[in-house]
PDB file of N, CA and C in Angstrom:
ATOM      1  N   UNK A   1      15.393  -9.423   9.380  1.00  0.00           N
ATOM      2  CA  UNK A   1      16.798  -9.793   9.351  1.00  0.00           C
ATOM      3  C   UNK A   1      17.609  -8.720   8.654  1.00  0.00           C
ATOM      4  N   UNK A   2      17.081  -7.993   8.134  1.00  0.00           N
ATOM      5  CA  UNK A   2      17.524  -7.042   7.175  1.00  0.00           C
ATOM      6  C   UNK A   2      18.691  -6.336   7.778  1.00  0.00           C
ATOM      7  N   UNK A   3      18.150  -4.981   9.007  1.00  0.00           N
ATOM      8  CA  UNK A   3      19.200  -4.556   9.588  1.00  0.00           C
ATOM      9  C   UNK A   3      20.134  -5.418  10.770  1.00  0.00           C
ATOM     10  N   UNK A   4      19.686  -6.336  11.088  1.00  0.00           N
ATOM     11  CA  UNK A   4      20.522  -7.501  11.993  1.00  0.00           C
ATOM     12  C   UNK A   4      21.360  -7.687  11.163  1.00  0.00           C
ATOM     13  N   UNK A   5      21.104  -8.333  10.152  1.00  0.00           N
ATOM     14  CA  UNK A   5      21.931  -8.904   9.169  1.00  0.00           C
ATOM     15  C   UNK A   5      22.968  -8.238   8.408  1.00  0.00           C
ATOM     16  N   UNK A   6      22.606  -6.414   8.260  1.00  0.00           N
ATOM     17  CA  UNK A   6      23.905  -5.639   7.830  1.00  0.00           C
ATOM     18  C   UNK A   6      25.039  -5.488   8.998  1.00  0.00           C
ATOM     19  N   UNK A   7      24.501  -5.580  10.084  1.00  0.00           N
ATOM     20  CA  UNK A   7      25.364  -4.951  11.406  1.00  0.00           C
ATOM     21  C   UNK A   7      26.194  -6.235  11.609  1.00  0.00           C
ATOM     22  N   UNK A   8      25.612  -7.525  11.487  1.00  0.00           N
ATOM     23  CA  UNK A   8      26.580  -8.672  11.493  1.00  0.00           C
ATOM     24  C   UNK A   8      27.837  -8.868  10.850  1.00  0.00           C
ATOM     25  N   UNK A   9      27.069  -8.437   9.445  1.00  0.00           N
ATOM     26  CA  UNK A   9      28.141  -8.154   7.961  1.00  0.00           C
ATOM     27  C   UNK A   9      29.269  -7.244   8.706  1.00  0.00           C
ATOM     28  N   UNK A  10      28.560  -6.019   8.803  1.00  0.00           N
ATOM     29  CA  UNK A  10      29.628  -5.171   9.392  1.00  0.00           C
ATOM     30  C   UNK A  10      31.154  -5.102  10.188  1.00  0.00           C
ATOM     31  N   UNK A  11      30.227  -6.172  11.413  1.00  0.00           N
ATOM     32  CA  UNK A  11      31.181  -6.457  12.841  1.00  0.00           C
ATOM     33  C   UNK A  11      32.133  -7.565  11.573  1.00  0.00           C
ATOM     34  N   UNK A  12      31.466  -8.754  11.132  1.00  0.00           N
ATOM     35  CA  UNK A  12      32.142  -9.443  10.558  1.00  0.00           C
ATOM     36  C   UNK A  12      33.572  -8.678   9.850  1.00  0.00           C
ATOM     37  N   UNK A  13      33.272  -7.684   8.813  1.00  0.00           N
ATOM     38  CA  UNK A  13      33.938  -7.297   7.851  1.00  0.00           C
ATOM     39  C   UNK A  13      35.203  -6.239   8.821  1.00  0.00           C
ATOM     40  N   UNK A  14      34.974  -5.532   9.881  1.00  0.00           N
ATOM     41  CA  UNK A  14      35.468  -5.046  10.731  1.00  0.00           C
ATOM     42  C   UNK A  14      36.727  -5.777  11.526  1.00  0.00           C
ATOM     43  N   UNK A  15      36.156  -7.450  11.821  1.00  0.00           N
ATOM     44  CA  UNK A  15      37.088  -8.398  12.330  1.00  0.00           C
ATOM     45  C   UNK A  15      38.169  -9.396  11.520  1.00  0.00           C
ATOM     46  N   UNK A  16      37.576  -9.489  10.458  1.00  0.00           N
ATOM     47  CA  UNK A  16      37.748 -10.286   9.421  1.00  0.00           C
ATOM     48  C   UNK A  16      37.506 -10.089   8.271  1.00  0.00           C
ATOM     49  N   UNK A  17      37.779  -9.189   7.723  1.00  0.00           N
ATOM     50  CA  UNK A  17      37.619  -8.190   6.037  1.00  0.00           C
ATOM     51  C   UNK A  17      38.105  -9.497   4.767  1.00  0.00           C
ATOM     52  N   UNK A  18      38.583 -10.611   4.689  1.00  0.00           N
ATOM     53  CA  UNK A  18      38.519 -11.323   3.888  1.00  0.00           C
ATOM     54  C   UNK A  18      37.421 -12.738   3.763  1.00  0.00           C
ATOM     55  N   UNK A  19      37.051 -12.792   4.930  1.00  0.00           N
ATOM     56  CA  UNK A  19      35.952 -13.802   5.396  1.00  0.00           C
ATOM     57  C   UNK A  19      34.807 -12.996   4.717  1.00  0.00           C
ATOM     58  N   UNK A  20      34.616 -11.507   5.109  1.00  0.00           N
ATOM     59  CA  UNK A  20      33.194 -10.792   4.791  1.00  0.00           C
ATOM     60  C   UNK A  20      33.286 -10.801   3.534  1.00  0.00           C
ATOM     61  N   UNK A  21      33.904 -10.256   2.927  1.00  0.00           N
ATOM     62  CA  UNK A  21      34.535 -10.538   1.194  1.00  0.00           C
ATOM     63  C   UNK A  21      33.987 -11.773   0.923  1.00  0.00           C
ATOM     64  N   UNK A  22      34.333 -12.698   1.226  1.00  0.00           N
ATOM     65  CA  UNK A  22      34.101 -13.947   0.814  1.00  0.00           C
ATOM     66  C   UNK A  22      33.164 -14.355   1.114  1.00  0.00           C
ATOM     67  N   UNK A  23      32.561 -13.809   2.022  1.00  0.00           N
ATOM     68  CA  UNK A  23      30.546 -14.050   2.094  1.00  0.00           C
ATOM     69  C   UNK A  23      29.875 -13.334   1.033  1.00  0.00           C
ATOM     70  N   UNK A  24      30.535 -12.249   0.959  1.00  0.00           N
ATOM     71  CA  UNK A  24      30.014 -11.100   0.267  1.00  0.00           C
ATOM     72  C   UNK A  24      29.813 -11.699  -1.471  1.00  0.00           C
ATOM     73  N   UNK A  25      30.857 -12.464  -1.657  1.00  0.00           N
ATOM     74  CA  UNK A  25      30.896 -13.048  -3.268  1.00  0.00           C
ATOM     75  C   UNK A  25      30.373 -14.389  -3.165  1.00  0.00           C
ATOM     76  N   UNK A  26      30.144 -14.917  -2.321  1.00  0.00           N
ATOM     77  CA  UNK A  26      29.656 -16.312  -2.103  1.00  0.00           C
ATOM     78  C   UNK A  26      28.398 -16.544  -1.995  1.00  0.00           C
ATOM     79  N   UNK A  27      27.570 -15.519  -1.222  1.00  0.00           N
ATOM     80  CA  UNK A  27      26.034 -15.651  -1.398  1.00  0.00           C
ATOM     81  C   UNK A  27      25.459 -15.817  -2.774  1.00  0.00           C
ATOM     82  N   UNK A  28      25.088 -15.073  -3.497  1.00  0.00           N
ATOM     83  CA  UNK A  28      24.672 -14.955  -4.528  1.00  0.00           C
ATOM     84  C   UNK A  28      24.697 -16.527  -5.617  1.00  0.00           C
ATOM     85  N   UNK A  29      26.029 -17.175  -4.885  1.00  0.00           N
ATOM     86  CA  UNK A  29      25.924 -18.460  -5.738  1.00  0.00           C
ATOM     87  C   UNK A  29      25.378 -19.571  -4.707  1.00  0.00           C
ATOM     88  N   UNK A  30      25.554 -19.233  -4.033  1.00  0.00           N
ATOM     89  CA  UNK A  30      24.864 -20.523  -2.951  1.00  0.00           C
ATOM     90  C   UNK A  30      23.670 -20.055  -3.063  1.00  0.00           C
ATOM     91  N   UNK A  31      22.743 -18.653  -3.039  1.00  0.00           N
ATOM     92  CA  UNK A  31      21.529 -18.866  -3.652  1.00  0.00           C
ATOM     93  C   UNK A  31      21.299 -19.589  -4.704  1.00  0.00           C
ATOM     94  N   UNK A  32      22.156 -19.053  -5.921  1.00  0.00           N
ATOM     95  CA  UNK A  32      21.498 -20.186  -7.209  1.00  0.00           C
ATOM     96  C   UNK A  32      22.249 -21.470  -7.148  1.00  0.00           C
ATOM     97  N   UNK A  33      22.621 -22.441  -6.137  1.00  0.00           N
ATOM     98  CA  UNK A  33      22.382 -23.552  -5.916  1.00  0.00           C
ATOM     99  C   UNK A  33      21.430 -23.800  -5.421  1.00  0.00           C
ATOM    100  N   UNK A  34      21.072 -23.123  -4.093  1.00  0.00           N
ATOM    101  CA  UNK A  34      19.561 -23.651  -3.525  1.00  0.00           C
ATOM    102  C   UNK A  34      18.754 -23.604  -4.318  1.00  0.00           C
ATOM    103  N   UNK A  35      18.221 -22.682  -5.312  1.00  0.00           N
ATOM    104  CA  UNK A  35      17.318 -22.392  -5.781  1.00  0.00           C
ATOM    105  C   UNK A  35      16.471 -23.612  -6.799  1.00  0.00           C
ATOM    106  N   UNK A  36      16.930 -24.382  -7.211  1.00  0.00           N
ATOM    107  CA  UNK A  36      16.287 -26.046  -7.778  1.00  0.00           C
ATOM    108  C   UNK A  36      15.685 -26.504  -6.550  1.00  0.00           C
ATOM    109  N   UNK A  37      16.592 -26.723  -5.083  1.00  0.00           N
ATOM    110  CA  UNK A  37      15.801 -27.523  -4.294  1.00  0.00           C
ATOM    111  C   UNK A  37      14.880 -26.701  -3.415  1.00  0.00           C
ATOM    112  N   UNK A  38      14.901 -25.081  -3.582  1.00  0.00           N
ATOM    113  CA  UNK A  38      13.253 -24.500  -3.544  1.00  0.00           C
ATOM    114  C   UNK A  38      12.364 -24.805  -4.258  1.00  0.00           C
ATOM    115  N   UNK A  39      12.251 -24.938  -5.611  1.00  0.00           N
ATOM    116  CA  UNK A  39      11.710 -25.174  -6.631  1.00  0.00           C
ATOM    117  C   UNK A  39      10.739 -26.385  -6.226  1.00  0.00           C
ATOM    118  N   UNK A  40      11.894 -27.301  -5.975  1.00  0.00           N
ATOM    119  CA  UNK A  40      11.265 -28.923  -5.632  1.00  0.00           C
ATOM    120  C   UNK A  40      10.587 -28.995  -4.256  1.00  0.00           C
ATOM    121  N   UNK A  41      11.091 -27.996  -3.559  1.00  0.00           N
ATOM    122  CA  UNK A  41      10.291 -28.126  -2.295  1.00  0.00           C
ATOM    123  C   UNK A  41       8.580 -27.550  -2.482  1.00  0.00           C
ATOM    124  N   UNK A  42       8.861 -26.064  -3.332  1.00  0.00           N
ATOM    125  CA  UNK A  42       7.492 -25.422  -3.568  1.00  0.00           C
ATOM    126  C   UNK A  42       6.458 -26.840  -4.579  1.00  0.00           C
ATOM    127  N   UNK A  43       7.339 -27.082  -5.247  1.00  0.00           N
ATOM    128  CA  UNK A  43       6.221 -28.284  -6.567  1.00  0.00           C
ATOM    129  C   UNK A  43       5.425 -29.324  -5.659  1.00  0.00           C
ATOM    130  N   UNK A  44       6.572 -29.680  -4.360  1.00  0.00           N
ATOM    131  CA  UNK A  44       6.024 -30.695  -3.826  1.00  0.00           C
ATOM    132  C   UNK A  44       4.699 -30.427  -2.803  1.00  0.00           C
ATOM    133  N   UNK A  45       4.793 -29.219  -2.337  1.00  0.00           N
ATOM    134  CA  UNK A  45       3.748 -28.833  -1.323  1.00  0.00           C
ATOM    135  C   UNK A  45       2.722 -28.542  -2.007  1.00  0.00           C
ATOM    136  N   UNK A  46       2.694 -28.195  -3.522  1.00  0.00           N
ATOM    137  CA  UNK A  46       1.742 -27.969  -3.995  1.00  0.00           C
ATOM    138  C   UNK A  46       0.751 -29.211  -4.201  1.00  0.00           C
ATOM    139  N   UNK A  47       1.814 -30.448  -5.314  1.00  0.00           N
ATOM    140  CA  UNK A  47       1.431 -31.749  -4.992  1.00  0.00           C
ATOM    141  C   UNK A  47       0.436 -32.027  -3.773  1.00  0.00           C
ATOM    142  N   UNK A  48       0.770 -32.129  -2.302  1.00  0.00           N
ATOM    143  CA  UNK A  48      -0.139 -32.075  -1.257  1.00  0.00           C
ATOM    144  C   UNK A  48      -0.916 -31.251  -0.987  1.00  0.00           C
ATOM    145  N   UNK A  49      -1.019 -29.969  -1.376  1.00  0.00           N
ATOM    146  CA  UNK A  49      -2.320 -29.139  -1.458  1.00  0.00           C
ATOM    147  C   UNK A  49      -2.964 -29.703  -2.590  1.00  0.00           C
ATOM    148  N   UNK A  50      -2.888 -30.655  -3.616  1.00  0.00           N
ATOM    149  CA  UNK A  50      -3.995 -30.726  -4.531  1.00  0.00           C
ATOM    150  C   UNK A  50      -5.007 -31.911  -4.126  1.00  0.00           C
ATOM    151  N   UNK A  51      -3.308 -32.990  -3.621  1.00  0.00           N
ATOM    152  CA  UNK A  51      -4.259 -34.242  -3.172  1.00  0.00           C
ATOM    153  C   UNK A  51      -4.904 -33.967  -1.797  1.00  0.00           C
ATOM    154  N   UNK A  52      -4.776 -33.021  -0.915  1.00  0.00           N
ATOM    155  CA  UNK A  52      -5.750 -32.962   0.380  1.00  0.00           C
ATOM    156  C   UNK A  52      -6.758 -31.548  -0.357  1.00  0.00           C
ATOM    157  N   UNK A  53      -6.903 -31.349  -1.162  1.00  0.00           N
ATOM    158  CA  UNK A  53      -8.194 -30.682  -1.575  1.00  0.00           C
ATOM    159  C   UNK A  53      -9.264 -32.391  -2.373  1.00  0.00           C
ATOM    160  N   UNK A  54      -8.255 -32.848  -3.559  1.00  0.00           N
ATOM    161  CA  UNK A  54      -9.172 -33.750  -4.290  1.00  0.00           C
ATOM    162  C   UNK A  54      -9.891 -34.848  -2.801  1.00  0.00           C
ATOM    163  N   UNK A  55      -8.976 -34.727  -1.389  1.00  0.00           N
ATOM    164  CA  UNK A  55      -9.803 -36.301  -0.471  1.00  0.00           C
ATOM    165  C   UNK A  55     -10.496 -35.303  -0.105  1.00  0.00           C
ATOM    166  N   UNK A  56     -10.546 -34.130   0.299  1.00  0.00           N
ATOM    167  CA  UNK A  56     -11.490 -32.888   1.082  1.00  0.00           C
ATOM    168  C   UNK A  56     -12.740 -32.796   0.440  1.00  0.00           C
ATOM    169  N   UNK A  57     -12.766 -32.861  -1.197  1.00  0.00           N
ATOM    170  CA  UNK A  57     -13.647 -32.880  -2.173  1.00  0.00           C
ATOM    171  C   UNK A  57     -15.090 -33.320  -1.704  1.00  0.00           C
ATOM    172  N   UNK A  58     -14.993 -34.590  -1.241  1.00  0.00           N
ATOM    173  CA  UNK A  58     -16.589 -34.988  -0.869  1.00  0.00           C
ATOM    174  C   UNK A  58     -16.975 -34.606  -0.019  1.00  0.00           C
ATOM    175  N   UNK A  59     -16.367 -34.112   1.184  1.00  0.00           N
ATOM    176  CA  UNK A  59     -17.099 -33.301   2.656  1.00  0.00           C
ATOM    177  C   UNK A  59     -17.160 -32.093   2.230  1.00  0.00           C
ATOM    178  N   UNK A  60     -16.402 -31.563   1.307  1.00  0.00           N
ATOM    179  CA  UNK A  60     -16.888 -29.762   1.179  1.00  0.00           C
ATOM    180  C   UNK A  60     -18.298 -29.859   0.433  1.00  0.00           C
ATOM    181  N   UNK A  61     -18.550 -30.802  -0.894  1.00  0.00           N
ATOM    182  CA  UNK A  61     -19.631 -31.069  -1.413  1.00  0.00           C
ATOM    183  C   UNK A  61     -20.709 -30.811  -0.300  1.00  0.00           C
ATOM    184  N   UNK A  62     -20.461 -32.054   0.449  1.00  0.00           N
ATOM    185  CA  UNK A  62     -21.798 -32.269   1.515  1.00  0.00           C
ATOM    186  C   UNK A  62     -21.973 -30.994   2.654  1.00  0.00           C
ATOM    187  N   UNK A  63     -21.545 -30.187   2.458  1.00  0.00           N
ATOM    188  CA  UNK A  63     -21.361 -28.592   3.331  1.00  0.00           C
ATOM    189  C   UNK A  63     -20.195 -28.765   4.761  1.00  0.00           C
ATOM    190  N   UNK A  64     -19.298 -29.900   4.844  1.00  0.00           N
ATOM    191  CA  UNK A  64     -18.612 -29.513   5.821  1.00  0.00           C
ATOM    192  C   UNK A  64     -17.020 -28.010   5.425  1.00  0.00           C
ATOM    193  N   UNK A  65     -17.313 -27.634   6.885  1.00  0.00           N
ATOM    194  CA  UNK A  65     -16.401 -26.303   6.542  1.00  0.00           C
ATOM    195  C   UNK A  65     -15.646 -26.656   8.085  1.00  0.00           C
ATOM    196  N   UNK A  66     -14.233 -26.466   8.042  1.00  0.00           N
ATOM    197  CA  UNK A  66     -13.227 -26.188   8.378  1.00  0.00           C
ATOM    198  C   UNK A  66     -13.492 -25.483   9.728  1.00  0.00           C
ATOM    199  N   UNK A  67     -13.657 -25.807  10.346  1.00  0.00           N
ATOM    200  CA  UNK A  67     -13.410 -24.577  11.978  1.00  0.00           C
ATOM    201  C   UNK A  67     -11.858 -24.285  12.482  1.00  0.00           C
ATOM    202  N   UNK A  68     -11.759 -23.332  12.753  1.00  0.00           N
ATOM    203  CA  UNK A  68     -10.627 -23.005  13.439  1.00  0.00           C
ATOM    204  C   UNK A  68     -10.767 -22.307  14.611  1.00  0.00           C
TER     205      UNK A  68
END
């Protein structure tokens, strides 16, 4: 997304130079809003990686392995 994403900026800022401005100062805080409900999203998946390892627990014991 990197260079997509400057050339967008660009055309944007080219058509509309106060809109791009205003993306331009606006990201950075709408990241640190999202950034709690990443947090809570990462804690929670972890949550389910622990409890589908602890039910996995007795078949890995007994040698079952995973095929893919």
């Amino acid at each position: 997304m990197g260079f997509f994403g400057l050339l967008l900026w660009l055309v944007l800022f080219v058509l509309c130079w106060p809109l791009a401005l205003l993306a331009l100062v606006m990201w950075p805080l709408v990241w640190l809003l999202t950034l709690p409900f990443r947090l809570i999203g990462l804690s929670v998946e972890a949550v389910f990686a622990l409890l589908k390892a602890i039910l996995f627990l007795p078949a890995r014991v007994l040698g079952w392995r995973e095929t893919r």
